[in-house]
C-alpha atoms as a PDB file:
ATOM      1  CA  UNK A   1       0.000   0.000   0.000  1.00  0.00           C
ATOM      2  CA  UNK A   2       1.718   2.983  -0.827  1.00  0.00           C
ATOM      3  CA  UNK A   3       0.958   6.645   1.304  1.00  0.00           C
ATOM      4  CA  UNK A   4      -1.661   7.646  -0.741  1.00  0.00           C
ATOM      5  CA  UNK A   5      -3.584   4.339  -0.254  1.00  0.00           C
ATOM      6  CA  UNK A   6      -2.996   4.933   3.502  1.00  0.00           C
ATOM      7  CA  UNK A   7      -4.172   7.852   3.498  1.00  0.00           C
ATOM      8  CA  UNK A   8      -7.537   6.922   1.890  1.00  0.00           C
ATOM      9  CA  UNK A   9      -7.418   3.747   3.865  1.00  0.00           C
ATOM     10  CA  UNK A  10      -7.535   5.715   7.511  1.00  0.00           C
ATOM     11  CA  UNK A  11      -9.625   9.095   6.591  1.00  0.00           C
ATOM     12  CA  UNK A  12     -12.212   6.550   5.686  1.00  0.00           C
ATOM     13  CA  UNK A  13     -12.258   5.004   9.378  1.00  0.00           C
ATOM     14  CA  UNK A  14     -12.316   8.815  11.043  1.00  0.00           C
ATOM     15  CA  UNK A  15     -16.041   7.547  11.653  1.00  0.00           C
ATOM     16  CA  UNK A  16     -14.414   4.794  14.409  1.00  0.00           C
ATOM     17  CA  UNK A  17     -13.266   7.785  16.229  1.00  0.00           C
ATOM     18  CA  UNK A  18     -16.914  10.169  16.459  1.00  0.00           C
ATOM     19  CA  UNK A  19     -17.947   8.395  20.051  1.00  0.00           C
ATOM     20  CA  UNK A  20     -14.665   8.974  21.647  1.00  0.00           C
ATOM     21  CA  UNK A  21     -14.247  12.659  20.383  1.00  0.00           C
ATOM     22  CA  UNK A  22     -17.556  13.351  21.101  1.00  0.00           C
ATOM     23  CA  UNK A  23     -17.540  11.855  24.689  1.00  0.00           C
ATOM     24  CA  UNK A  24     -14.216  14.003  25.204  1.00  0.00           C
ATOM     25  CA  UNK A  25     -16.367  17.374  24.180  1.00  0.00           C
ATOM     26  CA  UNK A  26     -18.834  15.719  27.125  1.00  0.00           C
ATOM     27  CA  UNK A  27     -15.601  16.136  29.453  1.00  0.00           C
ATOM     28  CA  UNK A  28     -14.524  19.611  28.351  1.00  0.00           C
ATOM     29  CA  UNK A  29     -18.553  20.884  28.772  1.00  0.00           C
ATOM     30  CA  UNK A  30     -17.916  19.451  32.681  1.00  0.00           C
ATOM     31  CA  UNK A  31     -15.106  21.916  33.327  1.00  0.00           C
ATOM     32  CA  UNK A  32     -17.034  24.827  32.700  1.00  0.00           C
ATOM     33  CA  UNK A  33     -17.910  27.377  35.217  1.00  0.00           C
ATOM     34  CA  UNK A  34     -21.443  27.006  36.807  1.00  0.00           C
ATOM     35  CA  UNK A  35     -22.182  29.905  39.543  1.00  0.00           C
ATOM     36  CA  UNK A  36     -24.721  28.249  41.625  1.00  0.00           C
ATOM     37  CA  UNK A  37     -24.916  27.848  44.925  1.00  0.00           C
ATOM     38  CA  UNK A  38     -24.556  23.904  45.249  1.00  0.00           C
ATOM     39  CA  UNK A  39     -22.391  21.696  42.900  1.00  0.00           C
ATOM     40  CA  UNK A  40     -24.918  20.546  40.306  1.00  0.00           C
ATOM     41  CA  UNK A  41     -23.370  19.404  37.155  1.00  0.00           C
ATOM     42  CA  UNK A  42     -24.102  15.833  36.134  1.00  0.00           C
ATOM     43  CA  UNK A  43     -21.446  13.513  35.435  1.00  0.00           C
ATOM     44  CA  UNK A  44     -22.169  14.290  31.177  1.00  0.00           C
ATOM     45  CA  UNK A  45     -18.685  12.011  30.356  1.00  0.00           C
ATOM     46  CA  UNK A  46     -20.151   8.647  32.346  1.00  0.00           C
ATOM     47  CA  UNK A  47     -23.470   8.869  30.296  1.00  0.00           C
ATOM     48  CA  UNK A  48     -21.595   9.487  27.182  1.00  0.00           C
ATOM     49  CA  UNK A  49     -19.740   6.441  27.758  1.00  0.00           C
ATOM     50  CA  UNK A  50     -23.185   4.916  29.242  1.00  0.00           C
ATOM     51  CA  UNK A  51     -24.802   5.632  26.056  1.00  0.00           C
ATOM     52  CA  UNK A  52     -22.318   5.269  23.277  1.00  0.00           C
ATOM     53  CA  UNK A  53     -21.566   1.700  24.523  1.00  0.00           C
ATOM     54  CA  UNK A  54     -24.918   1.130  23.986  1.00  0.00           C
ATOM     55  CA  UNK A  55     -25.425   2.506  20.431  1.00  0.00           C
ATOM     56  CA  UNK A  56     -21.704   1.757  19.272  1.00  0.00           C
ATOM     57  CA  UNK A  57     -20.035  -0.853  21.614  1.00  0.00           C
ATOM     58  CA  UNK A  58     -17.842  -1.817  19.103  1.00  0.00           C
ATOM     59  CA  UNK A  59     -16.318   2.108  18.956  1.00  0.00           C
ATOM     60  CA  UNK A  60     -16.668   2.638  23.071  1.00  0.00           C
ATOM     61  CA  UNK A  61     -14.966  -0.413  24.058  1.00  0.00           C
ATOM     62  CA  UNK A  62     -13.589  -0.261  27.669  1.00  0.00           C
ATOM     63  CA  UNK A  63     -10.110   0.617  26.658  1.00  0.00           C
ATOM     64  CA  UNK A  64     -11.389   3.465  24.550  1.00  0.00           C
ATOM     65  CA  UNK A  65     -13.396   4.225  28.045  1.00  0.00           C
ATOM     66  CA  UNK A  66     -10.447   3.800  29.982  1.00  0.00           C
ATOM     67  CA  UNK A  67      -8.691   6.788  27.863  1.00  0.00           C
ATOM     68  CA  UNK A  68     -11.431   9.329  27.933  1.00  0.00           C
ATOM     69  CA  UNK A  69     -11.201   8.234  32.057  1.00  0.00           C
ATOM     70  CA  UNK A  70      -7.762   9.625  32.036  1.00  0.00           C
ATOM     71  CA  UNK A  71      -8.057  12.478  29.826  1.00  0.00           C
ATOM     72  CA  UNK A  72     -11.342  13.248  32.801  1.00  0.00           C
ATOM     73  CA  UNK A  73      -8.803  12.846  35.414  1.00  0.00           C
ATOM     74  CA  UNK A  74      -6.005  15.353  34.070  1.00  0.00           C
ATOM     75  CA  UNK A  75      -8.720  18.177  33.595  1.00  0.00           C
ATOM     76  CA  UNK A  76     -10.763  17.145  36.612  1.00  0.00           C
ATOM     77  CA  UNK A  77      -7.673  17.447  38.941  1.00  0.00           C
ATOM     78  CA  UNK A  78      -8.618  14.237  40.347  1.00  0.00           C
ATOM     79  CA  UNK A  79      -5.924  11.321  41.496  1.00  0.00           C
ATOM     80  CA  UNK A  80      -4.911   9.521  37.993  1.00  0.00           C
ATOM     81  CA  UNK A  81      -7.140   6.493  37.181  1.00  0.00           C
ATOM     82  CA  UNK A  82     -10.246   7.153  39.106  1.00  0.00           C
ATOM     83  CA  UNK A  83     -12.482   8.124  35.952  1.00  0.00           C
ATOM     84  CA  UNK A  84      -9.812   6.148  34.182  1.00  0.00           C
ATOM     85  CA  UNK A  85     -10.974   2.858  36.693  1.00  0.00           C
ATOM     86  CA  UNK A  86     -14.842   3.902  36.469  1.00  0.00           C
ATOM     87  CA  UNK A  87     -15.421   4.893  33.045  1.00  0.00           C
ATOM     88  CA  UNK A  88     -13.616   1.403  31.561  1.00  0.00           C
ATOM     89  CA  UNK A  89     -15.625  -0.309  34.011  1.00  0.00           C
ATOM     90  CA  UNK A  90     -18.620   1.290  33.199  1.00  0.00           C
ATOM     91  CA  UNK A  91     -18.114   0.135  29.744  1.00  0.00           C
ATOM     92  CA  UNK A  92     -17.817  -3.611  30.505  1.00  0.00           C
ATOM     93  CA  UNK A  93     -20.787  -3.391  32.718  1.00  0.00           C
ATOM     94  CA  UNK A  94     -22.931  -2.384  29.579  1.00  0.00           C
ATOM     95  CA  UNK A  95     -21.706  -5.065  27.542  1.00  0.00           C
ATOM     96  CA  UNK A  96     -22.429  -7.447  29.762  1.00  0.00           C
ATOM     97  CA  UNK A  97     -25.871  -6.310  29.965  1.00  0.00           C
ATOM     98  CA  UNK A  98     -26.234  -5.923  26.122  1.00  0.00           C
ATOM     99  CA  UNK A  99     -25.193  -9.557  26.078  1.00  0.00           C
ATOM    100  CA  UNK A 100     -27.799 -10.502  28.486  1.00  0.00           C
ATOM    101  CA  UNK A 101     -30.886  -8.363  27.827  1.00  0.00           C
ATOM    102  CA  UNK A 102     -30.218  -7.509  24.007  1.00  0.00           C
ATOM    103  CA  UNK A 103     -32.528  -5.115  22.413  1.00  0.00           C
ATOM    104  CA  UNK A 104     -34.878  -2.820  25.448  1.00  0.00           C
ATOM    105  CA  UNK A 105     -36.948  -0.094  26.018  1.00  0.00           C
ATOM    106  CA  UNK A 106     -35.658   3.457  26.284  1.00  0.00           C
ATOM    107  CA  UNK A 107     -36.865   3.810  29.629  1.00  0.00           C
ATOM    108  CA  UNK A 108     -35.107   0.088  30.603  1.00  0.00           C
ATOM    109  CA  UNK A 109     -31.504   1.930  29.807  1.00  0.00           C
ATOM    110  CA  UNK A 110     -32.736   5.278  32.054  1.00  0.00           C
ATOM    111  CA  UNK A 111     -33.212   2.799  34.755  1.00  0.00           C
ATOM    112  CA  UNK A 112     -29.613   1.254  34.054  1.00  0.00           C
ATOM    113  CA  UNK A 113     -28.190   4.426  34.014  1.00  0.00           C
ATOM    114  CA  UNK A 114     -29.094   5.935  37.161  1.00  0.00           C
ATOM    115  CA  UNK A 115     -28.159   2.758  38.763  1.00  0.00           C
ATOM    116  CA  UNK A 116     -24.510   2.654  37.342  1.00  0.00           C
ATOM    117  CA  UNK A 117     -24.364   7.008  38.146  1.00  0.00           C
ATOM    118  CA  UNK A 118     -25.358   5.877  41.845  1.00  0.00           C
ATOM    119  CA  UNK A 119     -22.463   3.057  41.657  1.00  0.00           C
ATOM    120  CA  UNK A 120     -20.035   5.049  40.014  1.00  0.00           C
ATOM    121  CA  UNK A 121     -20.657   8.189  42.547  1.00  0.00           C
ATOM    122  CA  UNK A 122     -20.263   5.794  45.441  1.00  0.00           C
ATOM    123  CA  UNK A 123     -17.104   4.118  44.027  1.00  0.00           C
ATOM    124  CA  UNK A 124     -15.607   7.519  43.124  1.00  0.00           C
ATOM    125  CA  UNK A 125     -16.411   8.460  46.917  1.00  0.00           C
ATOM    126  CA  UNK A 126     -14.421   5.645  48.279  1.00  0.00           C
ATOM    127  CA  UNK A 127     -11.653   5.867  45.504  1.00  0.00           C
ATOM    128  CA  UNK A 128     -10.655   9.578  46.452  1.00  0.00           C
ATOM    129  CA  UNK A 129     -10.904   8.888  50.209  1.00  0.00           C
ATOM    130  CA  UNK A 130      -8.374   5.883  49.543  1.00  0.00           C
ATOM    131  CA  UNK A 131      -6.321   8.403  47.300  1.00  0.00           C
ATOM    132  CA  UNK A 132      -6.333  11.136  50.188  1.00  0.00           C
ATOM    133  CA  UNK A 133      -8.964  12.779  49.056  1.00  0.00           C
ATOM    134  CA  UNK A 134     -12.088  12.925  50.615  1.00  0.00           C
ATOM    135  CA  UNK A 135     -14.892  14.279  48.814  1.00  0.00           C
ATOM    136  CA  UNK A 136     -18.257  14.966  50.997  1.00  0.00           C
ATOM    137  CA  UNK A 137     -21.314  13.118  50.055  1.00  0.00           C
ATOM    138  CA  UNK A 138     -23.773  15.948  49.621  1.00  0.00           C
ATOM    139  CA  UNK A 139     -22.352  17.421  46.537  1.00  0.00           C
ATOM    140  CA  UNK A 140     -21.870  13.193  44.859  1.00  0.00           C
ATOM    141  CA  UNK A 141     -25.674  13.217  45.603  1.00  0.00           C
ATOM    142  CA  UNK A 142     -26.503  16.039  44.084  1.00  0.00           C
ATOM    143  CA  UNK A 143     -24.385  15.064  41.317  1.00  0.00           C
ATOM    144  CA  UNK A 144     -26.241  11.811  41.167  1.00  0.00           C
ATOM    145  CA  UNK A 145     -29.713  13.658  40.848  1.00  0.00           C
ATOM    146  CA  UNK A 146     -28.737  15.841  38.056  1.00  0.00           C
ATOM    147  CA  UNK A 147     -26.728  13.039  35.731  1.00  0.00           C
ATOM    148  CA  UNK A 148     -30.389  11.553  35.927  1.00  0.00           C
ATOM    149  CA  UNK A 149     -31.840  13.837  34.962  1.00  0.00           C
ATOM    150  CA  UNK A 150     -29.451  14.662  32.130  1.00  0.00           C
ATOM    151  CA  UNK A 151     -29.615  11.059  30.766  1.00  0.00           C
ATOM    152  CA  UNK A 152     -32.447  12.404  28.186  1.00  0.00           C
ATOM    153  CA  UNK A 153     -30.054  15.032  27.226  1.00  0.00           C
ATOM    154  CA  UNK A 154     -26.872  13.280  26.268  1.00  0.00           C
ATOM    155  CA  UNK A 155     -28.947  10.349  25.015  1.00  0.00           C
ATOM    156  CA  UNK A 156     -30.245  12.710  22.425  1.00  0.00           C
ATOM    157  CA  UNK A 157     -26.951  14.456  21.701  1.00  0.00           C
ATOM    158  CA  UNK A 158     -25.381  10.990  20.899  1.00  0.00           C
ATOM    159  CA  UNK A 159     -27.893   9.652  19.000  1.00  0.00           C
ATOM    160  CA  UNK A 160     -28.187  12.855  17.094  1.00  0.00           C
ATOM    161  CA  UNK A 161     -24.349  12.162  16.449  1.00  0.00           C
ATOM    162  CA  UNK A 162     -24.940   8.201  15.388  1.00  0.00           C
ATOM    163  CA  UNK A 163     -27.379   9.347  12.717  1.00  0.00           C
ATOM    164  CA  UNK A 164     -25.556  11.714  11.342  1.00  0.00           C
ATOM    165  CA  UNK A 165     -22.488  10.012  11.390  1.00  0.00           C
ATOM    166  CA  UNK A 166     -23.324   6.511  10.707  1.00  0.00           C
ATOM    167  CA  UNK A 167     -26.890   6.872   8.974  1.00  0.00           C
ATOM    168  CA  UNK A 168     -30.443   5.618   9.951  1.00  0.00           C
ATOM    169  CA  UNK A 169     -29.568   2.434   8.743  1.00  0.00           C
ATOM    170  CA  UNK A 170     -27.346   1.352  11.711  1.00  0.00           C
ATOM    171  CA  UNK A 171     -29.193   3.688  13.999  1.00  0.00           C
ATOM    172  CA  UNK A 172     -30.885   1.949  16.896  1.00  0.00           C
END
């Protein structure tokens, strides 16, 4: 294969790369400033991972999870491998699902969401008080209550993505 062949050969796979990029913009949105009076913003980078390794598993798989984890924990300021630990597990955890209850209702994969943001809020509580750093439980919970309630959000953003990206044919 000679460059030009190469060339052709990988910006025709820049599609393998749309749920990682766009779970990293997920990230960046989380670092920016919210004045209010409690800390409210959901965890957006868990349910993109949540929700692309539903629609794409193939193009989240836990490594690719594991990466967007660590990129999370340089801009989060948070020990290295905490998201990194979370996110790939999160990843896994869906796949093992898909593999056991295949195709499901919308509100089935709400339901499995806020259970893995309450799991990964507690984890992350225990991980940074292991690392040194304890984080109080009021503002996880609150955390917890808003990623909920922001599942209908990213879910839309990322499907948005997969049909414009891969087509309605291999939307789902």
């Amino acid at each position: 294969m000679d460059a030009a062949e190469r060339r052709r050969y990988w910006w025709g796979h820049w599609r393998m790369g749309i749920p990682a990029l766009s779970t990293l913009l997920l990230v960046l949105v989380m670092t920016a400033p919210l004045v209010v009076p409690v800390p409210v913003f959901p965890q957006l980078a868990l349910l993109g991972v949540f929700v692309w390794s539903i629609f794409q598993p193939g193009l989240m798989p836990p490594w690719v999870a594991f990466l967007v984890g660590l990129v999370a924990d340089l801009l989060f300021a948070q020990p290295l491998g905490v998201n990194a630990t979370l996110f790939a597990s999160a990843a896994g955890v869906v796949r093992v699902l898909e593999n056991r209850y295949g195709h499901h209702a919308y509100n089935f994969d709400w339901g499995m969401a806020a259970a893995m943001v309450i799991v990964f809020e507690v984890l992350t509580w225990q991980l940074m008080a292991l690392a040194g750093k304890p984080v109080p439980l009021l503002p996880l919970g609150w955390q917890v209550l808003t990623s909920i309630a922001a599942y209908p959000l990213v879910a839309a953003y990322c499907a948005r993505i997969q049909r414009r990206a891969f087509g309605p044919d291999r939307a789902r």
